[in-house]
C-alpha atoms as a PDB file:
ATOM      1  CA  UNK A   1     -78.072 -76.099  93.112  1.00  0.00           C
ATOM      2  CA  UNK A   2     -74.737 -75.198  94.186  1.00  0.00           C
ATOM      3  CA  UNK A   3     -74.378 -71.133  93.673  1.00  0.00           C
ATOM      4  CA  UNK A   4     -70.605 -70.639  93.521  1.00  0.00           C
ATOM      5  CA  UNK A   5     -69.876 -73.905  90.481  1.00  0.00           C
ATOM      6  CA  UNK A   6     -72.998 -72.132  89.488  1.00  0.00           C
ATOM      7  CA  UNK A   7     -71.235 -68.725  89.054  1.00  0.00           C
ATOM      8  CA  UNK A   8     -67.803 -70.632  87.998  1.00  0.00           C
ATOM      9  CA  UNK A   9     -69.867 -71.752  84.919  1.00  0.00           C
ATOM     10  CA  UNK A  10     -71.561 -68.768  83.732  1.00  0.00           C
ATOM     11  CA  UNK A  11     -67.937 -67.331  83.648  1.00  0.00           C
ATOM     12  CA  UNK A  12     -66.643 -70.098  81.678  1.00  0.00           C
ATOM     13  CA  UNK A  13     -69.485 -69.761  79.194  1.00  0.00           C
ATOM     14  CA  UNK A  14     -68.570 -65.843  79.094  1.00  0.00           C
ATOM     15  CA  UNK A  15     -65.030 -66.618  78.634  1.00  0.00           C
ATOM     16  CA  UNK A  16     -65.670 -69.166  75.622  1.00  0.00           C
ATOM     17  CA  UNK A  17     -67.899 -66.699  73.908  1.00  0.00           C
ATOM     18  CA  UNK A  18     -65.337 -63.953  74.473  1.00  0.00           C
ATOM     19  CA  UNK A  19     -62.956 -66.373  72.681  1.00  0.00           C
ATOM     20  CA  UNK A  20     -65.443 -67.574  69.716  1.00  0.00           C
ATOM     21  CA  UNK A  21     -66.084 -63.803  68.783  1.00  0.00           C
ATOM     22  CA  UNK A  22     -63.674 -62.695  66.066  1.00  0.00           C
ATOM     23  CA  UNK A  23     -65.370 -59.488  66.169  1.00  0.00           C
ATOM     24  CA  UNK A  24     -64.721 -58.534  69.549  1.00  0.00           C
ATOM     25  CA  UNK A  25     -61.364 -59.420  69.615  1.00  0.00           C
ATOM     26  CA  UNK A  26     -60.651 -57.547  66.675  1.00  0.00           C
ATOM     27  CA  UNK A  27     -62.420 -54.469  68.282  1.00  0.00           C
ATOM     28  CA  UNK A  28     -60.369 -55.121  71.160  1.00  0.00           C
ATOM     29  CA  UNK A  29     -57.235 -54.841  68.915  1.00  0.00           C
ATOM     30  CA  UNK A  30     -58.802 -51.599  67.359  1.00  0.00           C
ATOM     31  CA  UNK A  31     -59.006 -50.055  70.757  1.00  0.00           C
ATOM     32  CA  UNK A  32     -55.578 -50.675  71.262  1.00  0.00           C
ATOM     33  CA  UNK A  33     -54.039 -49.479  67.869  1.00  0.00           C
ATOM     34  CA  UNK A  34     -56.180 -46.187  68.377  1.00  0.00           C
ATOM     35  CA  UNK A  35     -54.885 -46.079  72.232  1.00  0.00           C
ATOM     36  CA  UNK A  36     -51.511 -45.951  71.629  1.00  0.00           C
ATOM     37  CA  UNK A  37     -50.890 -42.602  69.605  1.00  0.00           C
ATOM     38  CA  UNK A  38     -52.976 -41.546  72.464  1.00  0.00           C
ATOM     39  CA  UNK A  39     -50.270 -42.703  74.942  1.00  0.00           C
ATOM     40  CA  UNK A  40     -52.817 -44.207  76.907  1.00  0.00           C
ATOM     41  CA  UNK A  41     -50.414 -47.097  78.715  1.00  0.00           C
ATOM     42  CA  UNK A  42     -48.675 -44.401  79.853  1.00  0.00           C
ATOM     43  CA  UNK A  43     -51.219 -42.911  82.372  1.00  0.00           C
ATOM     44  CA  UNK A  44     -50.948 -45.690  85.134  1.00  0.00           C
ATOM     45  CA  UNK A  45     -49.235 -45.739  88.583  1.00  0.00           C
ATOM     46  CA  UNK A  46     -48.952 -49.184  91.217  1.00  0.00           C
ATOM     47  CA  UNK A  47     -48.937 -47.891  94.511  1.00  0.00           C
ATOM     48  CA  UNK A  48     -47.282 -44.984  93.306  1.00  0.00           C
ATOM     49  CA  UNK A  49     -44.471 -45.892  90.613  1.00  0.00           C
ATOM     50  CA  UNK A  50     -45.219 -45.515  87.044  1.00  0.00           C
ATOM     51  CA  UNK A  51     -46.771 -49.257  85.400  1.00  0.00           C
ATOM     52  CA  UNK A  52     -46.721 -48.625  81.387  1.00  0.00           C
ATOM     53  CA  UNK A  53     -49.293 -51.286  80.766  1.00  0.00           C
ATOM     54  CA  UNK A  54     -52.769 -52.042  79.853  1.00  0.00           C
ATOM     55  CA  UNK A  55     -55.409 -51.936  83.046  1.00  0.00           C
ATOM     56  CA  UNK A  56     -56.344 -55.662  82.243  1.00  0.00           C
ATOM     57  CA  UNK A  57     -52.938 -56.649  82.034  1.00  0.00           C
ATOM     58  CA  UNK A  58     -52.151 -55.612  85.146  1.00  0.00           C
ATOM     59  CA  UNK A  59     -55.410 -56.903  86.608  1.00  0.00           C
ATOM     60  CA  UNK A  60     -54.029 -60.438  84.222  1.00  0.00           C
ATOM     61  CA  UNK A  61     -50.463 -60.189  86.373  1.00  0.00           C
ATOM     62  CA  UNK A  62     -52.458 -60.353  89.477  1.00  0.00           C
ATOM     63  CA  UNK A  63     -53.988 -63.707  88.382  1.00  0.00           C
ATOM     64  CA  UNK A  64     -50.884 -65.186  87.710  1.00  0.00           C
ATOM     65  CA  UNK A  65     -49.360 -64.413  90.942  1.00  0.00           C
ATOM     66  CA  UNK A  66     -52.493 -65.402  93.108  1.00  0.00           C
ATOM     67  CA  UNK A  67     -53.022 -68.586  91.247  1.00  0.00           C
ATOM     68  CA  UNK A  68     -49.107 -70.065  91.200  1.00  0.00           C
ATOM     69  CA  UNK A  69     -47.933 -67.945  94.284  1.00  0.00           C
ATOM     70  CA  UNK A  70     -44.388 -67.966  93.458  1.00  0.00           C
ATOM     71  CA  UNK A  71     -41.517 -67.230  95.467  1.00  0.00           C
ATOM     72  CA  UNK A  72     -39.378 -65.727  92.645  1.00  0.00           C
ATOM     73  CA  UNK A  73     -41.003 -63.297  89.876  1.00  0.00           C
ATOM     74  CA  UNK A  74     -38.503 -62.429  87.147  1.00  0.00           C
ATOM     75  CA  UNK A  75     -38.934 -59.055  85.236  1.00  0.00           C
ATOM     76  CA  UNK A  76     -36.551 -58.386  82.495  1.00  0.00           C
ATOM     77  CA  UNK A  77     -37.329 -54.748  81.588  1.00  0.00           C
ATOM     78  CA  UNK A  78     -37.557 -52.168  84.665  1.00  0.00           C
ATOM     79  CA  UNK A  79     -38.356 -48.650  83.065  1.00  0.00           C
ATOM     80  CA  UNK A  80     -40.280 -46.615  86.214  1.00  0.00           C
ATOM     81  CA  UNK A  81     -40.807 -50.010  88.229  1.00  0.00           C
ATOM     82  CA  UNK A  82     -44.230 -49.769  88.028  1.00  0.00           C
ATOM     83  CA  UNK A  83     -44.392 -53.276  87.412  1.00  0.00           C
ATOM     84  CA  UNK A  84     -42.037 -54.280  89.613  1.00  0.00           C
ATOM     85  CA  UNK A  85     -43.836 -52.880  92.791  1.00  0.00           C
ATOM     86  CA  UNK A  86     -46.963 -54.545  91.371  1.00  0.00           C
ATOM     87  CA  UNK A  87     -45.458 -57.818  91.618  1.00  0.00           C
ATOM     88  CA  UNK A  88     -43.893 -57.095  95.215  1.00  0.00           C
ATOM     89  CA  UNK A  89     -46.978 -55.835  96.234  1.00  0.00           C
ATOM     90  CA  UNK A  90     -49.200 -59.576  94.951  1.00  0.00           C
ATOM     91  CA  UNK A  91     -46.150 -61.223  97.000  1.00  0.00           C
ATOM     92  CA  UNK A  92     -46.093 -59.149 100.254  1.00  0.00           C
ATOM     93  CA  UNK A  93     -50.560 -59.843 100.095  1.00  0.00           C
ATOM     94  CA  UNK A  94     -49.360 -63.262  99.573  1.00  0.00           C
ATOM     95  CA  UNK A  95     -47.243 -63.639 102.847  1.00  0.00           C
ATOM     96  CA  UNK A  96     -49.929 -61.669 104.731  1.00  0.00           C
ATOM     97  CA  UNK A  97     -52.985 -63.886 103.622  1.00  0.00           C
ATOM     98  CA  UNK A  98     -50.856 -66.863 104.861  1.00  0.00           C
ATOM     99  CA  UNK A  99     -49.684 -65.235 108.001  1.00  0.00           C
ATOM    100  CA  UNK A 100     -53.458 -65.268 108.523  1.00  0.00           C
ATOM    101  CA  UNK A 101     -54.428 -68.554 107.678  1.00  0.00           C
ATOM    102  CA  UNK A 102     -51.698 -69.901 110.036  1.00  0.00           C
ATOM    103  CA  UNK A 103     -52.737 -67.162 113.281  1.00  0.00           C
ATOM    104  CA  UNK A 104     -48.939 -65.643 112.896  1.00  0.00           C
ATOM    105  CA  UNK A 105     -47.533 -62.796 112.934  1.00  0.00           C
ATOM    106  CA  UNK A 106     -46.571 -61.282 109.796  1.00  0.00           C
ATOM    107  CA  UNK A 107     -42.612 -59.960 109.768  1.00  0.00           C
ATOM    108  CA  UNK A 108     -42.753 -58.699 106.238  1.00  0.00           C
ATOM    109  CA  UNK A 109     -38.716 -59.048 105.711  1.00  0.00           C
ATOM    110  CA  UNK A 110     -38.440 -62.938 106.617  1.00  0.00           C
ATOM    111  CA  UNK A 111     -40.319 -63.619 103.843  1.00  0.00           C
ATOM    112  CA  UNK A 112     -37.844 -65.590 100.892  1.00  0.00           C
ATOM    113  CA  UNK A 113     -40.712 -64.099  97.697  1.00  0.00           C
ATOM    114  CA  UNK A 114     -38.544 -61.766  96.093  1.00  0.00           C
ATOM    115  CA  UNK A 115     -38.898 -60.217  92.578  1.00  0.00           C
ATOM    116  CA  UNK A 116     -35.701 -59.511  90.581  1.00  0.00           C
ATOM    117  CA  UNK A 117     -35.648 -56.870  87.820  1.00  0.00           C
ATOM    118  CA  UNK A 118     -32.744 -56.804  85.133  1.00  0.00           C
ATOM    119  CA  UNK A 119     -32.743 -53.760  82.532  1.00  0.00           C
ATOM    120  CA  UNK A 120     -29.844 -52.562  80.600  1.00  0.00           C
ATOM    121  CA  UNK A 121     -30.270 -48.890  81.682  1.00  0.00           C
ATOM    122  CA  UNK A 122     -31.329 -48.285  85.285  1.00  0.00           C
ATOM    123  CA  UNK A 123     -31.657 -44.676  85.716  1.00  0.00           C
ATOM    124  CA  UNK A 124     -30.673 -43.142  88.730  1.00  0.00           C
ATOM    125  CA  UNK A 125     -33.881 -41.532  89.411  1.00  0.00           C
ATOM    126  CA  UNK A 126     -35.579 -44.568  88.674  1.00  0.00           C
ATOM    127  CA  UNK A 127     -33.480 -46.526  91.030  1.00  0.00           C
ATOM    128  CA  UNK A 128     -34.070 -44.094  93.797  1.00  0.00           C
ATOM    129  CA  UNK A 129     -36.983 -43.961  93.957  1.00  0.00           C
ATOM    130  CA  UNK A 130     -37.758 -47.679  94.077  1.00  0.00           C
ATOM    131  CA  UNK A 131     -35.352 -48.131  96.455  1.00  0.00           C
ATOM    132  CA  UNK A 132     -37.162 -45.715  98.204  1.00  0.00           C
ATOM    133  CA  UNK A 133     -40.536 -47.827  97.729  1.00  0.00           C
ATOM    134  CA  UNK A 134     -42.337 -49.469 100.947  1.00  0.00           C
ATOM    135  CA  UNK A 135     -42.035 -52.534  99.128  1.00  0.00           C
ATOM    136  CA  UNK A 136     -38.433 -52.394  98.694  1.00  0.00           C
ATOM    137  CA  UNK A 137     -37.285 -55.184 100.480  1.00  0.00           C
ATOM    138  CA  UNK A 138     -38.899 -56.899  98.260  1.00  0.00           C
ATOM    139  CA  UNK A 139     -37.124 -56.008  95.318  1.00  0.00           C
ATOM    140  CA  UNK A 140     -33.683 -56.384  93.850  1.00  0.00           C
ATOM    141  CA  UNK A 141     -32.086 -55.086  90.581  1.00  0.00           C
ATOM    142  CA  UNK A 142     -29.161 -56.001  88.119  1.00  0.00           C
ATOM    143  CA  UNK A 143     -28.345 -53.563  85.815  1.00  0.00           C
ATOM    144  CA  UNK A 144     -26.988 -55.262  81.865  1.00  0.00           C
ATOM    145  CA  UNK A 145     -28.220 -56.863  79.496  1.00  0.00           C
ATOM    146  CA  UNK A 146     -30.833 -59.572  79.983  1.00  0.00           C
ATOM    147  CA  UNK A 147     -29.257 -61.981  77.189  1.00  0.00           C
ATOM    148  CA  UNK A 148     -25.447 -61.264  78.410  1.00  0.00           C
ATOM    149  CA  UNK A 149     -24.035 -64.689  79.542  1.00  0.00           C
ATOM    150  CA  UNK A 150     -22.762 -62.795  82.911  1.00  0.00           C
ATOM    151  CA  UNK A 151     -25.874 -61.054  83.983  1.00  0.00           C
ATOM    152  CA  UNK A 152     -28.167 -64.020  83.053  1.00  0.00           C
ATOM    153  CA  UNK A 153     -25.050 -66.174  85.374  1.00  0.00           C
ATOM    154  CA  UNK A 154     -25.811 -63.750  88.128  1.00  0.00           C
ATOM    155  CA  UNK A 155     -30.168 -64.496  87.399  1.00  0.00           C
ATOM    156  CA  UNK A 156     -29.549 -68.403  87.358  1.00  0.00           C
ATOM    157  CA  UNK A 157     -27.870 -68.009  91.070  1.00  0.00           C
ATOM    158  CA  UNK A 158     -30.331 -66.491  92.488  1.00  0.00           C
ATOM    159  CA  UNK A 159     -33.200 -68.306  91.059  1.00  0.00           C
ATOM    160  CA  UNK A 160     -31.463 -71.287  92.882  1.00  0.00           C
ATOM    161  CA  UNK A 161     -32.658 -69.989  96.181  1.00  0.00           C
ATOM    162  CA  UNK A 162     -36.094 -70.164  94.843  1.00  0.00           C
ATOM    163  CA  UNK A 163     -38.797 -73.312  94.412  1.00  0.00           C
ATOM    164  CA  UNK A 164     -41.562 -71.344  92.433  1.00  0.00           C
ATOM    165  CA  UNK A 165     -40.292 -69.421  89.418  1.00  0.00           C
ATOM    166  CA  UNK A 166     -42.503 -66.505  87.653  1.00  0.00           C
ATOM    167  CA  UNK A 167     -40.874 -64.767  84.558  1.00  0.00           C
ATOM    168  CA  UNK A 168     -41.726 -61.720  82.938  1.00  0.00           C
ATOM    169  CA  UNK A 169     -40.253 -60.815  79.984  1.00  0.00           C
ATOM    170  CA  UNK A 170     -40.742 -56.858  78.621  1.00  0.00           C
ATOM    171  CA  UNK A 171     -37.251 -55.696  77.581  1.00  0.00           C
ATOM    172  CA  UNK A 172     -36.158 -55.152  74.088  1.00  0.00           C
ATOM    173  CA  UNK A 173     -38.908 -56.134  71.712  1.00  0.00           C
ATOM    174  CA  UNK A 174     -36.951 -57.583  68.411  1.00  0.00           C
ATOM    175  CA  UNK A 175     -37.391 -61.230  67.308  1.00  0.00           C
ATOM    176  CA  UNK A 176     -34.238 -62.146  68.184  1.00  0.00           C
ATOM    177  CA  UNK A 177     -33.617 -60.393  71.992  1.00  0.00           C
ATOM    178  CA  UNK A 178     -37.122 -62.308  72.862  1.00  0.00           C
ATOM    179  CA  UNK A 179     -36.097 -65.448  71.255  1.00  0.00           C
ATOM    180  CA  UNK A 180     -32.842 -65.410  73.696  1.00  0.00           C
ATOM    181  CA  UNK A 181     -34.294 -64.412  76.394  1.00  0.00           C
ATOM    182  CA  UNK A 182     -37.001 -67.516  75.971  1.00  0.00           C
ATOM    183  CA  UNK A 183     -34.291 -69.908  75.721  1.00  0.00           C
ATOM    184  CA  UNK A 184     -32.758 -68.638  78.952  1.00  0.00           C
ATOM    185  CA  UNK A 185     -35.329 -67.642  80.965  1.00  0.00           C
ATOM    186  CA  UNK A 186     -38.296 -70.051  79.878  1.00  0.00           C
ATOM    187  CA  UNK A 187     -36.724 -73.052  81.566  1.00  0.00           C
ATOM    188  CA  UNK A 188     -36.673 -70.909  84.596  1.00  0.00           C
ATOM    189  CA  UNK A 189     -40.145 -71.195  84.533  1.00  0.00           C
ATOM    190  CA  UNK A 190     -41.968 -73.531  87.506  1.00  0.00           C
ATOM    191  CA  UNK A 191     -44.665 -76.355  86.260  1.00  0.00           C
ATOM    192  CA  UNK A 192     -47.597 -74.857  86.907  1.00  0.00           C
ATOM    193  CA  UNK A 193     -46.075 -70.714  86.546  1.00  0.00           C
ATOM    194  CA  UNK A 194     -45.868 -68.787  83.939  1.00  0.00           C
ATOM    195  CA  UNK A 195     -43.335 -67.341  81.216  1.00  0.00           C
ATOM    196  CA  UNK A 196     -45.429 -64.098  80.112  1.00  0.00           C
ATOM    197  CA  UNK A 197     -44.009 -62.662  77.127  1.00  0.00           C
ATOM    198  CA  UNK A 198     -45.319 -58.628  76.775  1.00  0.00           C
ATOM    199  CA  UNK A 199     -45.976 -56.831  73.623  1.00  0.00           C
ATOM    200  CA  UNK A 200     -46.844 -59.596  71.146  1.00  0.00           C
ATOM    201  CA  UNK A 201     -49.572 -57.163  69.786  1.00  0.00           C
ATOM    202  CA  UNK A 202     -46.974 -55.614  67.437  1.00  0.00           C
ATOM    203  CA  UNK A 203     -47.561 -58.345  65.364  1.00  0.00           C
ATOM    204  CA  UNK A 204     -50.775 -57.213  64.726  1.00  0.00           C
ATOM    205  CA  UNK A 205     -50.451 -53.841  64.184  1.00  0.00           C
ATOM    206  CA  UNK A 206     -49.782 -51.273  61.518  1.00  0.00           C
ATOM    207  CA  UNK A 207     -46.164 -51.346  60.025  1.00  0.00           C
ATOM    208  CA  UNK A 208     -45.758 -47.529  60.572  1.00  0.00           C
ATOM    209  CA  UNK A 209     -47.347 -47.585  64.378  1.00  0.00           C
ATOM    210  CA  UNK A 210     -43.326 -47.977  65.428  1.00  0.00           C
ATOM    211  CA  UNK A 211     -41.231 -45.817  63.375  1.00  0.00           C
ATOM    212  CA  UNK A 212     -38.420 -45.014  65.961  1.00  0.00           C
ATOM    213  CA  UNK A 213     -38.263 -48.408  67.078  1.00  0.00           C
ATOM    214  CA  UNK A 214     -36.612 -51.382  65.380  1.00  0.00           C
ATOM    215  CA  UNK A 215     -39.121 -54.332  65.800  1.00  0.00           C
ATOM    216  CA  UNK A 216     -42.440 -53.952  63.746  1.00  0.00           C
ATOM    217  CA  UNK A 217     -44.554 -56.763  61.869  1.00  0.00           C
ATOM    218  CA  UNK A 218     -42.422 -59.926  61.268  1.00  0.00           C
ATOM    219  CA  UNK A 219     -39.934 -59.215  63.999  1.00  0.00           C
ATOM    220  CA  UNK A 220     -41.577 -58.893  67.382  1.00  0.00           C
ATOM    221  CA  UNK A 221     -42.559 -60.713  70.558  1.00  0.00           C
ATOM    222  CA  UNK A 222     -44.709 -62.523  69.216  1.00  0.00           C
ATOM    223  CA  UNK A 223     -42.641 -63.983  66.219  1.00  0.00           C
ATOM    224  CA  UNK A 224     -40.486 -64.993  68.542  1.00  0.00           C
ATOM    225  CA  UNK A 225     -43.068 -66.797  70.733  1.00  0.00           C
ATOM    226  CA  UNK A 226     -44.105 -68.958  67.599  1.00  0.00           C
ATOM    227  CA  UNK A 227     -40.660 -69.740  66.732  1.00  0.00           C
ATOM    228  CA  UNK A 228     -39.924 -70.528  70.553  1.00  0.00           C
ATOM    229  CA  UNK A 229     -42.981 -72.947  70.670  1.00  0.00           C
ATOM    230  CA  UNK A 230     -41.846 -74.609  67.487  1.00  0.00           C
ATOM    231  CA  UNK A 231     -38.650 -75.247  68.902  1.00  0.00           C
ATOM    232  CA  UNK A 232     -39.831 -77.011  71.896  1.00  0.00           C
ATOM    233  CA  UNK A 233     -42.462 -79.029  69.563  1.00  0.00           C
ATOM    234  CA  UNK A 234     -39.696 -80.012  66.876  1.00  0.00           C
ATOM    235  CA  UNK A 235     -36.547 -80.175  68.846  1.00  0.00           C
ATOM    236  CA  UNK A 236     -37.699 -80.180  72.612  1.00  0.00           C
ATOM    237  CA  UNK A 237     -35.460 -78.521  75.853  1.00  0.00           C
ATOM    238  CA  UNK A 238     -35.513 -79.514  79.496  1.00  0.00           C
ATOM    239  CA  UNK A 239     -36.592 -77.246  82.346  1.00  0.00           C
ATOM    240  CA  UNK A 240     -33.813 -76.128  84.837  1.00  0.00           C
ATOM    241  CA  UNK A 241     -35.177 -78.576  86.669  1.00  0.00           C
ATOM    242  CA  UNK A 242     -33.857 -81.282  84.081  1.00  0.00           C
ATOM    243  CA  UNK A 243     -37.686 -81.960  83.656  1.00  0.00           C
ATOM    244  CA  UNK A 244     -38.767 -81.699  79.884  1.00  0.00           C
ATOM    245  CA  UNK A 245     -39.914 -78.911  78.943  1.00  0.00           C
ATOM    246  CA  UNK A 246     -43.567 -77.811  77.439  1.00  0.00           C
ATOM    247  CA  UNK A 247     -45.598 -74.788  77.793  1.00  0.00           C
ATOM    248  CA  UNK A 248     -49.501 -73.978  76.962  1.00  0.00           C
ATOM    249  CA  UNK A 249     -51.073 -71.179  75.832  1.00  0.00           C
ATOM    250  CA  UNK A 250     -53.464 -69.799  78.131  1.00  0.00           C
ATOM    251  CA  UNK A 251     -56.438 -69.202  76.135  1.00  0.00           C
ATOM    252  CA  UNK A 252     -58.390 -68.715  79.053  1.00  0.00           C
ATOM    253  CA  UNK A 253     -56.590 -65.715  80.526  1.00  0.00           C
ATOM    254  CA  UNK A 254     -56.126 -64.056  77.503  1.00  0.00           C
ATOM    255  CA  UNK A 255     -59.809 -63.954  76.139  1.00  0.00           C
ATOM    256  CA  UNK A 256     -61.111 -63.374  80.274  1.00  0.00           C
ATOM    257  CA  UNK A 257     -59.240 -60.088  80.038  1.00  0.00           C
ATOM    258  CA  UNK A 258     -60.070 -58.967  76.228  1.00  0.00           C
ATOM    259  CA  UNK A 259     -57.880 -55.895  76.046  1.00  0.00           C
ATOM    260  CA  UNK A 260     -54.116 -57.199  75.928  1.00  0.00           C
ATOM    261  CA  UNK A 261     -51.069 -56.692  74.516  1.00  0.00           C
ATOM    262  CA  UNK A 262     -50.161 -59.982  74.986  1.00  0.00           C
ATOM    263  CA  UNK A 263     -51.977 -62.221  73.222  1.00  0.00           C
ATOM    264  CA  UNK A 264     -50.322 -65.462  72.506  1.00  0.00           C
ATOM    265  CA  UNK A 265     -47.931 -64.213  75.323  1.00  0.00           C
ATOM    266  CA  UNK A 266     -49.155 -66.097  78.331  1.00  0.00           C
ATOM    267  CA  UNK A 267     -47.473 -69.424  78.687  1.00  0.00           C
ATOM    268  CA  UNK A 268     -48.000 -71.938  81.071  1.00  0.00           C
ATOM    269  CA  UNK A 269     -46.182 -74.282  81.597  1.00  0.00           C
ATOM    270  CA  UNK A 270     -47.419 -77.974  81.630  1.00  0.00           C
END
């Protein structure tokens, strides 16, 4: 009997059932529809900073990072930084755990893991205080548009400096802003990492839930997604890499953590 492929198993088997029961995942999308009048995703600091996400999907983000251990996360979408500094923060535990493994000493700024945040409206306050943060050195910023050909010129640079690419993408949630942003960003994406696209779940919820917003039913993140995976199926792209280019969806991480608003958002790629 070996204990831990033991315990590995019984998760699997909890994960698969998870996945098989309609019911549960349509409680689990119940929860959220009811949560969000509520503000609930509001109610959530990182070390500190203002996250606007789900508890599991922050616990989900964690998982990512551990698992690829990238040198580059890309966030577009910045709001408090909340996410930001939770990324930083999975990066910095990164270079520590390794510092260990190899008996150094850690120097926190020598590491290259960086994460870069673009958002079309960085507010001053906002700004300050994450570049304010402990984890600041860590961080860098470009304020624009995410889909603008100079600001994603200015992301491609820097990406260059990087071997293991993250992306994050959590900015303006029409069809058509997350369909650009896949076709840039996506191919930034490492074999291995992952492009997470945030707030599919508007696809599944009531028409009215948004009524000062301009994506609903039909034109979301998650439209976009399916029309993004078509493309790759139908026409195909290469990587930045020049590799071609395929991504999965990660059943597995979405039914582990239930409660998301991503689902159908977490692509690996393969």
């Amino acid at each position: 009997m070996n204990v831990v492929n033991d315990f590995q198993a019984l998760v699997s088997r909890n994960i698969q059932s998870i996945g098989e029961s309609k019911d549960f995942l349509d409680l689990s999308n119940l929860w959220i529809e009811k949560c969000i009048p509520l503000g609930y995703m509001y109610n959530f600091s990182w070390l500190g900073r203002p996250i606007i996400q789900m508890p599991q999907d922050s616990y989900a983000i964690q998982e990512m990072i551990w698992s690829v251990k990238p040198d580059l996360v890309i966030e577009t979408g910045i709001a408090h930084g909340g996410s930001l500094v939770l990324s930083a923060s999975m990066l910095a535990m990164l270079d520590y755990c390794e510092a260990v493994q190899k008996g150094e000493m850690l120097d926190p700024k020598a590491s290259r893991r960086k994460v870069l945040g673009i958002d079309i409206d960085i507010r001053a306050h906002n700004r300050a205080a994450i570049e304010a943060h402990p984890l600041s050195h860590k961080i860098e910023m470009i304020e624009g548009s995410s889909v603008a050909p100079d600001i994603f010129a200015k992301v491609k640079e820097a990406a260059k400096a990087h071997e293991t690419i993250m992306v994050f993408l959590d900015s303006n949630h029409t069809h058509a802003h997350v369909l650009e942003e896949l076709e840039l960003y996506a191919p930034l994406t490492s074999k291995g990492s992952y492009c997470a696209v945030w707030d599919t779940l508007v696809e599944d919820m009531p028409a009215d839930l948004y009524p000062d917003r301009p994506w609903g039913p039909g034109d979301n993140p998650k439209t976009a997604v399916w029309e993004y995976m078509r493309r790759l199926a139908e026409e195909g792209r290469n990587g930045a890499d020049g590799a071609p280019l395929r991504f999965d969806y990660d059943r597995t991480l979405e039914h582990k953590i239930a409660i998301t608003v991503s689902r159908d958002g977490f692509l690996r790629r393969v």
